[in-house]
N, C-alpha and C. Protein backbone atom coordinates (compact mmCIF):
# COMPACT_ATOMS: atom_id res chain seq x y z
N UNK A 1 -16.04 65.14 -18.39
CA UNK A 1 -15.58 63.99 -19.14
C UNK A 1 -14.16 63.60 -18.70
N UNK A 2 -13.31 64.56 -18.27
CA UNK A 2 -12.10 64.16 -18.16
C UNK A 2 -11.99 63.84 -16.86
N UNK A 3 -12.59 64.07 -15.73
CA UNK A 3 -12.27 63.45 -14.46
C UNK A 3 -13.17 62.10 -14.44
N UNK A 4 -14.62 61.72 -15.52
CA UNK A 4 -14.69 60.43 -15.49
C UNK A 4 -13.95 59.88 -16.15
N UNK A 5 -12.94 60.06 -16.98
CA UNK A 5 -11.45 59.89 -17.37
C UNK A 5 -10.43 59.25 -16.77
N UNK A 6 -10.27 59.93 -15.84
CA UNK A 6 -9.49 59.67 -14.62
C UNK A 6 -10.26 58.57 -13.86
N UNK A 7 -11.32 59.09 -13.17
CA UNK A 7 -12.01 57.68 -12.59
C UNK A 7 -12.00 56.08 -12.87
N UNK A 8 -12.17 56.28 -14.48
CA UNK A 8 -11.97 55.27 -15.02
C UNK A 8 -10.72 54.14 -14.93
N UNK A 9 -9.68 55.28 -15.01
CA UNK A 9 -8.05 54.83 -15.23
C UNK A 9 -7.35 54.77 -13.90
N UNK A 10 -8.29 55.12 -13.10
CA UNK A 10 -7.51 55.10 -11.51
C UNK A 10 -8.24 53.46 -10.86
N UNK A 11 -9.54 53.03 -11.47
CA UNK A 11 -10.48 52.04 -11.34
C UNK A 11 -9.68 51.04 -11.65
N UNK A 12 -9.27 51.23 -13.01
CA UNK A 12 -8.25 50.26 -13.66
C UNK A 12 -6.77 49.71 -13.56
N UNK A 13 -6.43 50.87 -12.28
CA UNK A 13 -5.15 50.87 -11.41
C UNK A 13 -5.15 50.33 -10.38
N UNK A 14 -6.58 50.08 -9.82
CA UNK A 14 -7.05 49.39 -8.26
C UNK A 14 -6.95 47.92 -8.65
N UNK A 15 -7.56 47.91 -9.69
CA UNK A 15 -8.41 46.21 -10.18
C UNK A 15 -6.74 45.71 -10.62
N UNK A 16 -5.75 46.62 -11.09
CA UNK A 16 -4.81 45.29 -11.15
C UNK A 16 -3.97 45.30 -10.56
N UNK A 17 -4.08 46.62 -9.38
CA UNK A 17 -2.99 46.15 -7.77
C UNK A 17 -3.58 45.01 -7.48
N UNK A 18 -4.87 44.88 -7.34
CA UNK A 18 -5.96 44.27 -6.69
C UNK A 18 -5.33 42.14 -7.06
N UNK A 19 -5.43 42.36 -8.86
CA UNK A 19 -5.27 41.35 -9.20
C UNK A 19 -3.69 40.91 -9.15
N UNK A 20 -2.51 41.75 -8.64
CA UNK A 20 -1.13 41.47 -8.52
C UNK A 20 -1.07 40.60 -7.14
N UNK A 21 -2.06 41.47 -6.00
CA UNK A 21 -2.35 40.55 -4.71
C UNK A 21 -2.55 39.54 -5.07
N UNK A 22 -3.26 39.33 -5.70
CA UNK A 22 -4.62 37.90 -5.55
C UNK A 22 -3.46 36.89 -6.08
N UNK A 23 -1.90 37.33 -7.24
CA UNK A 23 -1.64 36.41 -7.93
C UNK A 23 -0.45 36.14 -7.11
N UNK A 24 -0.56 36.29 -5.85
CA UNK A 24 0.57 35.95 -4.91
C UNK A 24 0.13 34.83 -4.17
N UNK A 25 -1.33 34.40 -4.36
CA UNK A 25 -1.64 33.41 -3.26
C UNK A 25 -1.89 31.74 -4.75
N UNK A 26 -1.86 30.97 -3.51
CA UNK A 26 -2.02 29.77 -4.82
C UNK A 26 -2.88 29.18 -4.15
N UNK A 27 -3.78 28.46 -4.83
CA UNK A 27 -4.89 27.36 -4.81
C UNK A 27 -4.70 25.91 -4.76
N UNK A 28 -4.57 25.13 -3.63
CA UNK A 28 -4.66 23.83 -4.03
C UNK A 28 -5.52 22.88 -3.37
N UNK A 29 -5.91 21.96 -4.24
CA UNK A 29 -6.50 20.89 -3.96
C UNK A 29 -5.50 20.05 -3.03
N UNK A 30 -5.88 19.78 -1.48
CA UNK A 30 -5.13 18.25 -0.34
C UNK A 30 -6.08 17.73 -0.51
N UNK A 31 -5.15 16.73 -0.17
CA UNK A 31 -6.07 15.29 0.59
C UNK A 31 -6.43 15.87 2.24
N UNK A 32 -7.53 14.96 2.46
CA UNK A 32 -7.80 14.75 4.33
C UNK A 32 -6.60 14.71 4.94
N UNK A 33 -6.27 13.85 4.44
CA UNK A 33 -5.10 13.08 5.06
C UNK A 33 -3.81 14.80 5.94
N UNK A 34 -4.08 15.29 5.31
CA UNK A 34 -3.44 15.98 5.47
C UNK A 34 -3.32 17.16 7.00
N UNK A 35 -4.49 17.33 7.15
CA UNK A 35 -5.36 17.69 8.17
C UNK A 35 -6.24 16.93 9.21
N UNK A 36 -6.40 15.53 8.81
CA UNK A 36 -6.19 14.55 9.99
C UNK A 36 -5.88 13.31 9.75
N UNK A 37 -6.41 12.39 10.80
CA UNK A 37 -5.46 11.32 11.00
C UNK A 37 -7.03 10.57 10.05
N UNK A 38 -7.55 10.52 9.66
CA UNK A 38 -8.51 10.08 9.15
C UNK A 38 -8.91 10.26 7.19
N UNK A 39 -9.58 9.49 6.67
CA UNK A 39 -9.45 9.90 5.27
C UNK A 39 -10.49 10.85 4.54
N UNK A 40 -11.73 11.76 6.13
CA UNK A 40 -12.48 12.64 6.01
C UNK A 40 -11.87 13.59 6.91
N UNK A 41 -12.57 15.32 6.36
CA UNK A 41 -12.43 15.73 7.45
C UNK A 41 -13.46 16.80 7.53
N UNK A 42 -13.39 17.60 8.39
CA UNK A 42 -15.16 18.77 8.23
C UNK A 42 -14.22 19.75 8.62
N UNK A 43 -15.49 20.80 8.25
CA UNK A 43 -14.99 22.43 8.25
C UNK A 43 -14.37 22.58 9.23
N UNK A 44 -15.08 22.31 10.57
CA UNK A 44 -15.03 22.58 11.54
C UNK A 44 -13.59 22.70 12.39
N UNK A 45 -13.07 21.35 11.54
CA UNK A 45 -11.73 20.93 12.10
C UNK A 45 -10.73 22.04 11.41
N UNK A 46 -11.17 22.58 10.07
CA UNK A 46 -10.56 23.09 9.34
C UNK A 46 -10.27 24.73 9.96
N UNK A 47 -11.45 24.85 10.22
CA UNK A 47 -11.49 26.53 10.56
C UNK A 47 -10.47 26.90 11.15
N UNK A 48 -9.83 26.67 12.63
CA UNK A 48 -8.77 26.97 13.24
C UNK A 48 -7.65 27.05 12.53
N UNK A 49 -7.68 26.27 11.42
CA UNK A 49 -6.32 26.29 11.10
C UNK A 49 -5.86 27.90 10.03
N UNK A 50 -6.66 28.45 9.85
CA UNK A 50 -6.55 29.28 8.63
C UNK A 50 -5.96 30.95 9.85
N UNK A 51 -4.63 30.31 9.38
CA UNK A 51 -3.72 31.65 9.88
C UNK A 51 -2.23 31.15 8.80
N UNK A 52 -1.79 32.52 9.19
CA UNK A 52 -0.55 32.30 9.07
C UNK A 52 0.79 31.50 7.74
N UNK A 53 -0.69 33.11 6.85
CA UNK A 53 -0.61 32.64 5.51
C UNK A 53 -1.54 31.83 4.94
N UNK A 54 -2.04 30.71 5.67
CA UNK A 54 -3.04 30.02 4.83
C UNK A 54 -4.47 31.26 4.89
N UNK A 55 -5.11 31.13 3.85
CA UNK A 55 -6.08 32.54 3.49
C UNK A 55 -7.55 31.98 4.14
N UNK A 56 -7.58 30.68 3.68
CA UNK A 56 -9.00 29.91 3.72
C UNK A 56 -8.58 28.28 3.18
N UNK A 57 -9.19 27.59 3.91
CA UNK A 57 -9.94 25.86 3.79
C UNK A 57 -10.71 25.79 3.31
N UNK A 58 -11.28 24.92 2.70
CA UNK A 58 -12.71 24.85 2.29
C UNK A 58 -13.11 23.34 2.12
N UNK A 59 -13.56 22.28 2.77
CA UNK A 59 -13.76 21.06 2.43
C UNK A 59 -14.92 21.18 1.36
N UNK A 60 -14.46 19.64 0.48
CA UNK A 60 -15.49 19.29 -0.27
C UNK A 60 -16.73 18.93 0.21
N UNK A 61 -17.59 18.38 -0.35
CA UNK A 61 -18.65 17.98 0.04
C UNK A 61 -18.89 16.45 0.71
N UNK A 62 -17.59 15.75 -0.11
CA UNK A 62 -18.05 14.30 0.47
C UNK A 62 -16.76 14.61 1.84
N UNK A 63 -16.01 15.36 1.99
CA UNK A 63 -14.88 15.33 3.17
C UNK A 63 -13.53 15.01 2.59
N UNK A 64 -13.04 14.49 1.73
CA UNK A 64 -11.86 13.58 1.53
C UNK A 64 -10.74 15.00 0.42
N UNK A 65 -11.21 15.91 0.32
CA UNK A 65 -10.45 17.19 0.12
C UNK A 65 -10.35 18.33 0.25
N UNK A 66 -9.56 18.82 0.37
CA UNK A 66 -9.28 20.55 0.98
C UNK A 66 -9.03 21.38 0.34
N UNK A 67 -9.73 22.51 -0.53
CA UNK A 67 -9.11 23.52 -1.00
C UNK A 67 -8.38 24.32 -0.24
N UNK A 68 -7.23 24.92 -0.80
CA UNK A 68 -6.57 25.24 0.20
C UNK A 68 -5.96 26.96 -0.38
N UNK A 69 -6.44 27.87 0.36
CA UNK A 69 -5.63 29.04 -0.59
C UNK A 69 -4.52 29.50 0.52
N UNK A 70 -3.78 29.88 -0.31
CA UNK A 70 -2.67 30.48 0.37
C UNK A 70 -1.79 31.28 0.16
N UNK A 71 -0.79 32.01 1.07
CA UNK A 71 0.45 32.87 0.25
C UNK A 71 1.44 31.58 -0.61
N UNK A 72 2.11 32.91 -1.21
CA UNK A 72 3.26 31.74 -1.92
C UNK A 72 4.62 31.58 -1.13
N UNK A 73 4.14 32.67 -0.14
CA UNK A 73 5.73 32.58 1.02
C UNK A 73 5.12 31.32 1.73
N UNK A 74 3.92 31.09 2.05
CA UNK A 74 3.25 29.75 3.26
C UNK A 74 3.50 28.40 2.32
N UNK A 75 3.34 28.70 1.29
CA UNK A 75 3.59 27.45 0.22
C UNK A 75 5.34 27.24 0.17
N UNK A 76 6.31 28.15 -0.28
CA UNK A 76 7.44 27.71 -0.20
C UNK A 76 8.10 27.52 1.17
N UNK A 77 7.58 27.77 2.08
CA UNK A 77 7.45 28.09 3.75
C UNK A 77 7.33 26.09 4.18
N UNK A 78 6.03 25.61 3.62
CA UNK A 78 5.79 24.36 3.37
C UNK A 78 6.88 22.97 3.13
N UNK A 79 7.06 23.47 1.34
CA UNK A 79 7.99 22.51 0.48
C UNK A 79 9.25 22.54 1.33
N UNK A 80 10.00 23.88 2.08
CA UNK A 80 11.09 23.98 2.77
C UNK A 80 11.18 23.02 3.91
N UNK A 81 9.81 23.04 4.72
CA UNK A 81 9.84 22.23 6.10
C UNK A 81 9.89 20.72 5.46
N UNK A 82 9.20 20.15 4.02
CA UNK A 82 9.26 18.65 4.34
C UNK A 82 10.52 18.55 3.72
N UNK A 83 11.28 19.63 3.28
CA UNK A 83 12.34 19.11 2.79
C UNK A 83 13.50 18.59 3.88
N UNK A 84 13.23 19.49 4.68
CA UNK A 84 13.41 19.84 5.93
C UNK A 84 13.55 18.66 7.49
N UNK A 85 12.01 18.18 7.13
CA UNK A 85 12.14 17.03 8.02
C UNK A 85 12.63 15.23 7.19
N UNK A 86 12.64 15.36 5.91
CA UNK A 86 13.10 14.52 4.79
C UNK A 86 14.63 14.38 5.53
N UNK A 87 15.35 15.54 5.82
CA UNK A 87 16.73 15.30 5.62
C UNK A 87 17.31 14.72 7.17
N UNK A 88 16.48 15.03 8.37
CA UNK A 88 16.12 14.86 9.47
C UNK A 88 16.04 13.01 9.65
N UNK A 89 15.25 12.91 8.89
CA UNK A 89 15.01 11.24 8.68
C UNK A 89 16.26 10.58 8.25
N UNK A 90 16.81 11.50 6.98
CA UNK A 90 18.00 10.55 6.48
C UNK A 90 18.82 10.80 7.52
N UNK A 91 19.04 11.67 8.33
CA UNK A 91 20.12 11.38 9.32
C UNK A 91 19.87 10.60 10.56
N UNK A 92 18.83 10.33 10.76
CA UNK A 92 18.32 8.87 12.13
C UNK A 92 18.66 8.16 11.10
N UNK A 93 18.36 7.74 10.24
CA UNK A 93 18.64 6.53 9.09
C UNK A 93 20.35 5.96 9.67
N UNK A 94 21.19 7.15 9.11
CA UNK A 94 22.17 6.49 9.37
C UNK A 94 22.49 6.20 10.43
N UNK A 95 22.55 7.07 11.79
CA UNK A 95 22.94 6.97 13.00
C UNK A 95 22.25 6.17 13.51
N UNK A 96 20.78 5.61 13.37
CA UNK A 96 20.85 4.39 14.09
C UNK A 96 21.00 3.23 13.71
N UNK A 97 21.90 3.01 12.91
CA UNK A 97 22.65 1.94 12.58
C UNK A 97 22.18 1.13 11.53
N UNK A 98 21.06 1.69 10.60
CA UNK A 98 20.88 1.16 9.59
C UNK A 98 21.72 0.51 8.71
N UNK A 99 20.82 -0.19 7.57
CA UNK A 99 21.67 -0.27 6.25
C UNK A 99 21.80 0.57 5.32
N UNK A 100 21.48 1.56 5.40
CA UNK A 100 21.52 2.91 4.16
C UNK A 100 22.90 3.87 5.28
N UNK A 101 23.60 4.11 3.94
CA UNK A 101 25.09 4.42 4.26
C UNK A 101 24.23 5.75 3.63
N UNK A 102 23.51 5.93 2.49
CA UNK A 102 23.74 7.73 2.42
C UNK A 102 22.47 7.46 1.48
N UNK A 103 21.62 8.72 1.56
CA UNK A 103 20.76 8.80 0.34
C UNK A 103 20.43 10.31 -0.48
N UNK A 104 20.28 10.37 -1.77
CA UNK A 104 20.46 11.43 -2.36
C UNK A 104 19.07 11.31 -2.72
N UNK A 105 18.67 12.49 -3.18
CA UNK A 105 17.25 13.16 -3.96
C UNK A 105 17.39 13.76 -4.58
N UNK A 106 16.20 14.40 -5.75
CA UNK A 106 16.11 15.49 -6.64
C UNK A 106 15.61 16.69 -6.33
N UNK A 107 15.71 17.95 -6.91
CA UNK A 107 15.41 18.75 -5.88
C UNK A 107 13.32 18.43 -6.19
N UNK A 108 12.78 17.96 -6.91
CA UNK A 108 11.64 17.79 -7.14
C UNK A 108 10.73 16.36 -5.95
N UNK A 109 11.68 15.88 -5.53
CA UNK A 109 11.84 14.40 -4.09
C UNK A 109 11.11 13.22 -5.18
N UNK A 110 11.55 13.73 -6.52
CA UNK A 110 10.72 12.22 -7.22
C UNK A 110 11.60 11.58 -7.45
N UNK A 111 12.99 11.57 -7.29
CA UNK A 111 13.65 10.05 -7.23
C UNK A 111 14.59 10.14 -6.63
N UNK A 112 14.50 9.31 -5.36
CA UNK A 112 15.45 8.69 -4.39
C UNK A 112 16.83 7.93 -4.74
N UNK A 113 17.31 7.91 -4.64
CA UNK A 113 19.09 7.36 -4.45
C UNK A 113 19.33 6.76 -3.17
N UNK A 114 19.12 5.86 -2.93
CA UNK A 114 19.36 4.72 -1.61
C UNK A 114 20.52 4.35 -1.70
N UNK A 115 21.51 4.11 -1.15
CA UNK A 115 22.85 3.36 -0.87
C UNK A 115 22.84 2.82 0.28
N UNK A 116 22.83 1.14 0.10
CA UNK A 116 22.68 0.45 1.48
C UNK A 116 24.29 -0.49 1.40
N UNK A 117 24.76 -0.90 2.91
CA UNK A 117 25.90 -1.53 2.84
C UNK A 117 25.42 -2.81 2.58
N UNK A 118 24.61 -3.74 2.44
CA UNK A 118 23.86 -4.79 2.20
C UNK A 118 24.13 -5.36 1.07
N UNK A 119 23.99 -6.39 0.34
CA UNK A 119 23.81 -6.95 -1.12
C UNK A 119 22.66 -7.02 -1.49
N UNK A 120 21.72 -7.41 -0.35
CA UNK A 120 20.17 -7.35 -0.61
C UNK A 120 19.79 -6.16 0.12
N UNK A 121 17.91 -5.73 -0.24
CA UNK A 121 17.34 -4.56 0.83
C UNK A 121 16.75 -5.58 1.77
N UNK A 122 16.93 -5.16 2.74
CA UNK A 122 15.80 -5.80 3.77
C UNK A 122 14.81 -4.63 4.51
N UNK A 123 13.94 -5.34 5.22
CA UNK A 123 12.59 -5.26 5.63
C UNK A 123 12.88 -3.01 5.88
N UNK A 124 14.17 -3.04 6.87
CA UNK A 124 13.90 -1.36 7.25
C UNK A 124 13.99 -0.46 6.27
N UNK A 125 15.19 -1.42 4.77
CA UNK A 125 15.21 -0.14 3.32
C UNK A 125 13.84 -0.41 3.02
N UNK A 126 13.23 -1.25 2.81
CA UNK A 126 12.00 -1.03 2.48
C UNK A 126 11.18 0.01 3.50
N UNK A 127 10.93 -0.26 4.42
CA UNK A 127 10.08 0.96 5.33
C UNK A 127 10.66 1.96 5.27
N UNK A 128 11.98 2.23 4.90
CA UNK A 128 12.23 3.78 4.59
C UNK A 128 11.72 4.20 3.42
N UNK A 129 11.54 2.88 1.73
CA UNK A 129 11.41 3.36 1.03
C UNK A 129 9.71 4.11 1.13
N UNK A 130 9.41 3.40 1.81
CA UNK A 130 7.46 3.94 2.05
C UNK A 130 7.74 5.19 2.68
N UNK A 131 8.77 5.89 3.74
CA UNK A 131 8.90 6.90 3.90
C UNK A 131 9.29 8.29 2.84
N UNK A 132 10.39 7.44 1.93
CA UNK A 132 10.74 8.79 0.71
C UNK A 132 9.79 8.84 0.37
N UNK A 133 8.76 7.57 -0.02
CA UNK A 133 7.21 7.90 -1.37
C UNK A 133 6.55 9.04 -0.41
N UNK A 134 6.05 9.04 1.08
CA UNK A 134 5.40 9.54 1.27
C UNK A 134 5.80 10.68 1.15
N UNK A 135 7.43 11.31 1.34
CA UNK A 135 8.07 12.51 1.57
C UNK A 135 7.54 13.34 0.14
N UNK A 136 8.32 12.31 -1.03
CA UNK A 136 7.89 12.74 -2.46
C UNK A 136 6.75 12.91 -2.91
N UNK A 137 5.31 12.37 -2.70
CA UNK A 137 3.56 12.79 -2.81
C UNK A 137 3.53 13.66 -2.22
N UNK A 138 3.84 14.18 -0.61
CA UNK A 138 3.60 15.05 -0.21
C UNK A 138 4.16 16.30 -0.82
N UNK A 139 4.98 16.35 -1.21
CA UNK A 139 6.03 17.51 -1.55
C UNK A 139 5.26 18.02 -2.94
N UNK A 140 4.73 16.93 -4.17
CA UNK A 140 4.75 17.13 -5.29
C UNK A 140 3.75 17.61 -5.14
N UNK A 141 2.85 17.22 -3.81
CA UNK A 141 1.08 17.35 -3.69
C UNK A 141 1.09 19.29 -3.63
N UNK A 142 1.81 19.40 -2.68
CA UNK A 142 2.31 21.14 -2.01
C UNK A 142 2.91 22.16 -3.37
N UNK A 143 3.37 21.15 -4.21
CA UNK A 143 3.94 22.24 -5.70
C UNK A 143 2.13 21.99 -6.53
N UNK A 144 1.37 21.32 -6.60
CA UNK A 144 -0.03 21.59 -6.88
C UNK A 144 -0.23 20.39 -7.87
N UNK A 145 0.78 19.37 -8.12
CA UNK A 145 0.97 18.16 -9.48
C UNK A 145 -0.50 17.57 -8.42
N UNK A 146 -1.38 16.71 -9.43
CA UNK A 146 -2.41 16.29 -9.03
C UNK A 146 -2.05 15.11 -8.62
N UNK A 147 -1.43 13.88 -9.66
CA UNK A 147 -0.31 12.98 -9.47
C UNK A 147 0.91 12.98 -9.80
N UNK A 148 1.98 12.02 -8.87
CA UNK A 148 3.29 12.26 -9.36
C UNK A 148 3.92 10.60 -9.08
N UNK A 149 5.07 10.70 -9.73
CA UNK A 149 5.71 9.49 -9.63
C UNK A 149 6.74 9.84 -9.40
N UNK A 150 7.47 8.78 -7.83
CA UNK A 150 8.15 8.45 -6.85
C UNK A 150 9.11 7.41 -7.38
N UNK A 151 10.40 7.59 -7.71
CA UNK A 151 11.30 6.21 -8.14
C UNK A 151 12.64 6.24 -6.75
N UNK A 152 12.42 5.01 -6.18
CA UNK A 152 13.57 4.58 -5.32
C UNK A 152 14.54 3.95 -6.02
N UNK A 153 15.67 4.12 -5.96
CA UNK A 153 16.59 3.23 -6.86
C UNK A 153 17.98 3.00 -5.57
N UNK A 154 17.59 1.54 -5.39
CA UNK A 154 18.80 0.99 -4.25
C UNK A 154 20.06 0.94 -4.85
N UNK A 155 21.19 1.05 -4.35
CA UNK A 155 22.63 1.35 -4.48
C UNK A 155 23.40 0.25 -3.63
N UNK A 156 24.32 -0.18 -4.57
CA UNK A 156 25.73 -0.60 -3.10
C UNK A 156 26.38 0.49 -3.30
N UNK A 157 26.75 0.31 -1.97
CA UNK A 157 28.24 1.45 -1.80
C UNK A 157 28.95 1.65 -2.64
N UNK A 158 28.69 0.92 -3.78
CA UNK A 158 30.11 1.12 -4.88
C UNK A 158 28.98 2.05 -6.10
N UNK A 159 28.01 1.92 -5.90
CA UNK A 159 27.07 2.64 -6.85
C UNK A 159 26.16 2.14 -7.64
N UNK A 160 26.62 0.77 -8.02
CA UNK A 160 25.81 -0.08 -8.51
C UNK A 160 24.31 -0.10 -8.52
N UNK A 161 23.50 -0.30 -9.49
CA UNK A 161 22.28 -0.69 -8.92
C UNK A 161 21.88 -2.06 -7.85
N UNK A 162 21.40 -2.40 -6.81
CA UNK A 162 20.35 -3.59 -6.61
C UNK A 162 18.92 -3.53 -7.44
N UNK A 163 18.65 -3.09 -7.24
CA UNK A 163 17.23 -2.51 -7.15
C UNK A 163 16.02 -1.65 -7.80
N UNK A 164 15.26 -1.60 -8.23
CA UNK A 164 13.99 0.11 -7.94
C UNK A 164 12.98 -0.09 -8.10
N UNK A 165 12.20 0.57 -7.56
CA UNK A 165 10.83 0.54 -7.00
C UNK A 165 10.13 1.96 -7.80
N UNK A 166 9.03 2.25 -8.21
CA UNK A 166 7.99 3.31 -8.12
C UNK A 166 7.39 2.98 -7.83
N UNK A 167 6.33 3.96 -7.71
CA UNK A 167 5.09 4.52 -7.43
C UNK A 167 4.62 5.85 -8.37
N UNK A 168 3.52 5.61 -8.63
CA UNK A 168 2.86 6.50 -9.67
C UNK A 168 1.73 6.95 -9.16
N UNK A 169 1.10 7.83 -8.50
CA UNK A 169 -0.27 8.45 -8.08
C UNK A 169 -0.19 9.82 -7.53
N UNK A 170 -1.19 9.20 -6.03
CA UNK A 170 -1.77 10.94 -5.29
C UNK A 170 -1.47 10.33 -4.08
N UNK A 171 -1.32 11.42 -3.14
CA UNK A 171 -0.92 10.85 -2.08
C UNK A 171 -2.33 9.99 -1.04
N UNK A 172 -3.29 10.20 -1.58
CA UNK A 172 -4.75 9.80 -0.96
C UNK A 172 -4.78 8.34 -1.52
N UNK A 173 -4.65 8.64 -2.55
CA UNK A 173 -4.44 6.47 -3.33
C UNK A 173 -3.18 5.98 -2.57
N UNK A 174 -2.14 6.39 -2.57
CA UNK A 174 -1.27 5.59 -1.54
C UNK A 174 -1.85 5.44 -0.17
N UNK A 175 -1.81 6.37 0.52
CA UNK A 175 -2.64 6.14 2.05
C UNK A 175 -3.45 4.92 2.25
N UNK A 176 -4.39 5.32 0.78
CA UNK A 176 -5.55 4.20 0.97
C UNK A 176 -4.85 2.59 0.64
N UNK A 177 -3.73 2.32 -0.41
CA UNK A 177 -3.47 1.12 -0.18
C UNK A 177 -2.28 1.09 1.01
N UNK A 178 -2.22 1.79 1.50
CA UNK A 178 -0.81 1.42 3.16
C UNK A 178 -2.12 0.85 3.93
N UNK A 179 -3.24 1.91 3.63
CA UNK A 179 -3.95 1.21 5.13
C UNK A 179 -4.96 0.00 4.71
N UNK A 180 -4.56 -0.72 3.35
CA UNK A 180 -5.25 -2.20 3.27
C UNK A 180 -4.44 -3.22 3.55
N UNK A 181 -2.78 -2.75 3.34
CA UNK A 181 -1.88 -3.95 3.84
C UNK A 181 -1.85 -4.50 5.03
């Protein structure tokens, strides 16, 4: 009785090392989009990719999402790089001679701080602003929010408002209206 005792309680020592692993990896639902240039995608394409922290892919059935398991070092590994190439952008922004003198974020990328030398935005603050939305869906998509909302808020140099813009969704509903304009 007492070593199925033990058996028991050593069983019960496996199952929740077992379950301390398991609670290191996270689950999320992507878009396609994410994994290709298209708004489907198949296993097939998927398979290769599952290293290096990511655990397993799994497409849906109609194509248009990815379960995605993973470590939580490959996940903050992730949020780091778009933060990463986010800040990359704001610095071509300025240096090539834009109108955005500086832009700030939250650490969550849901609301932008634009400062343009301009009185009005023109055509490139706008195409940057389609760049923060995408920076901010993507980012919120990678912390596991199903939808999130994106606020640009334009600046003069003196601080003032011009401007602001949201966006409220998923990053798969945006995609889909960029690629009807």
């Amino acid at each position: 009785m007492k070593k199925l005792l033990t058996l028991f309680i050593s069983l019960l020592m496996i199952m929740s090392l077992v379950g301390c692993a398991s609670s290191s990896d996270v689950t999320l639902t992507l878009p396609a989009y994410f994994y290709s240039n298209t708004k489907e995608v198949t296993q097939e394409e998927l398979d290769p990719m599952v290293k290096d922290g990511i655990k397993s892919l799994t497409v849906s059935d109609d194509g248009t999402t990815v379960t995605a398991v993973m470590s939580k070092d490959r996940q903050n590994t992730t949020l780091k790089s778009v933060k990463d190439q986010l800040d990359t952008m704001i610095k071509s922004l300025a240096e090539d001679g834009s109108h955005v003198s500086d832009v700030k974020y939250n650490d969550g990328l849901s609301e932008f701080d634009v400062y343009i030398t301009d009185e009005e935005i023109g055509i490139y603050d706008a195409i940057a602003a389609i760049s923060f939305t995408s920076y901010g869906l993507i980012y919120n998509t990678y912390t596991g929010k199903e939808s999130s909302k994106v606020t640009i808020n334009y600046h003069k140099t003196d601080g003032s408002i011009i401007d602001s813009s949201s966006y409220e969704g998923t990053f798969s509903q945006f995609m889909d209206e960029f690629h009807q304009w």
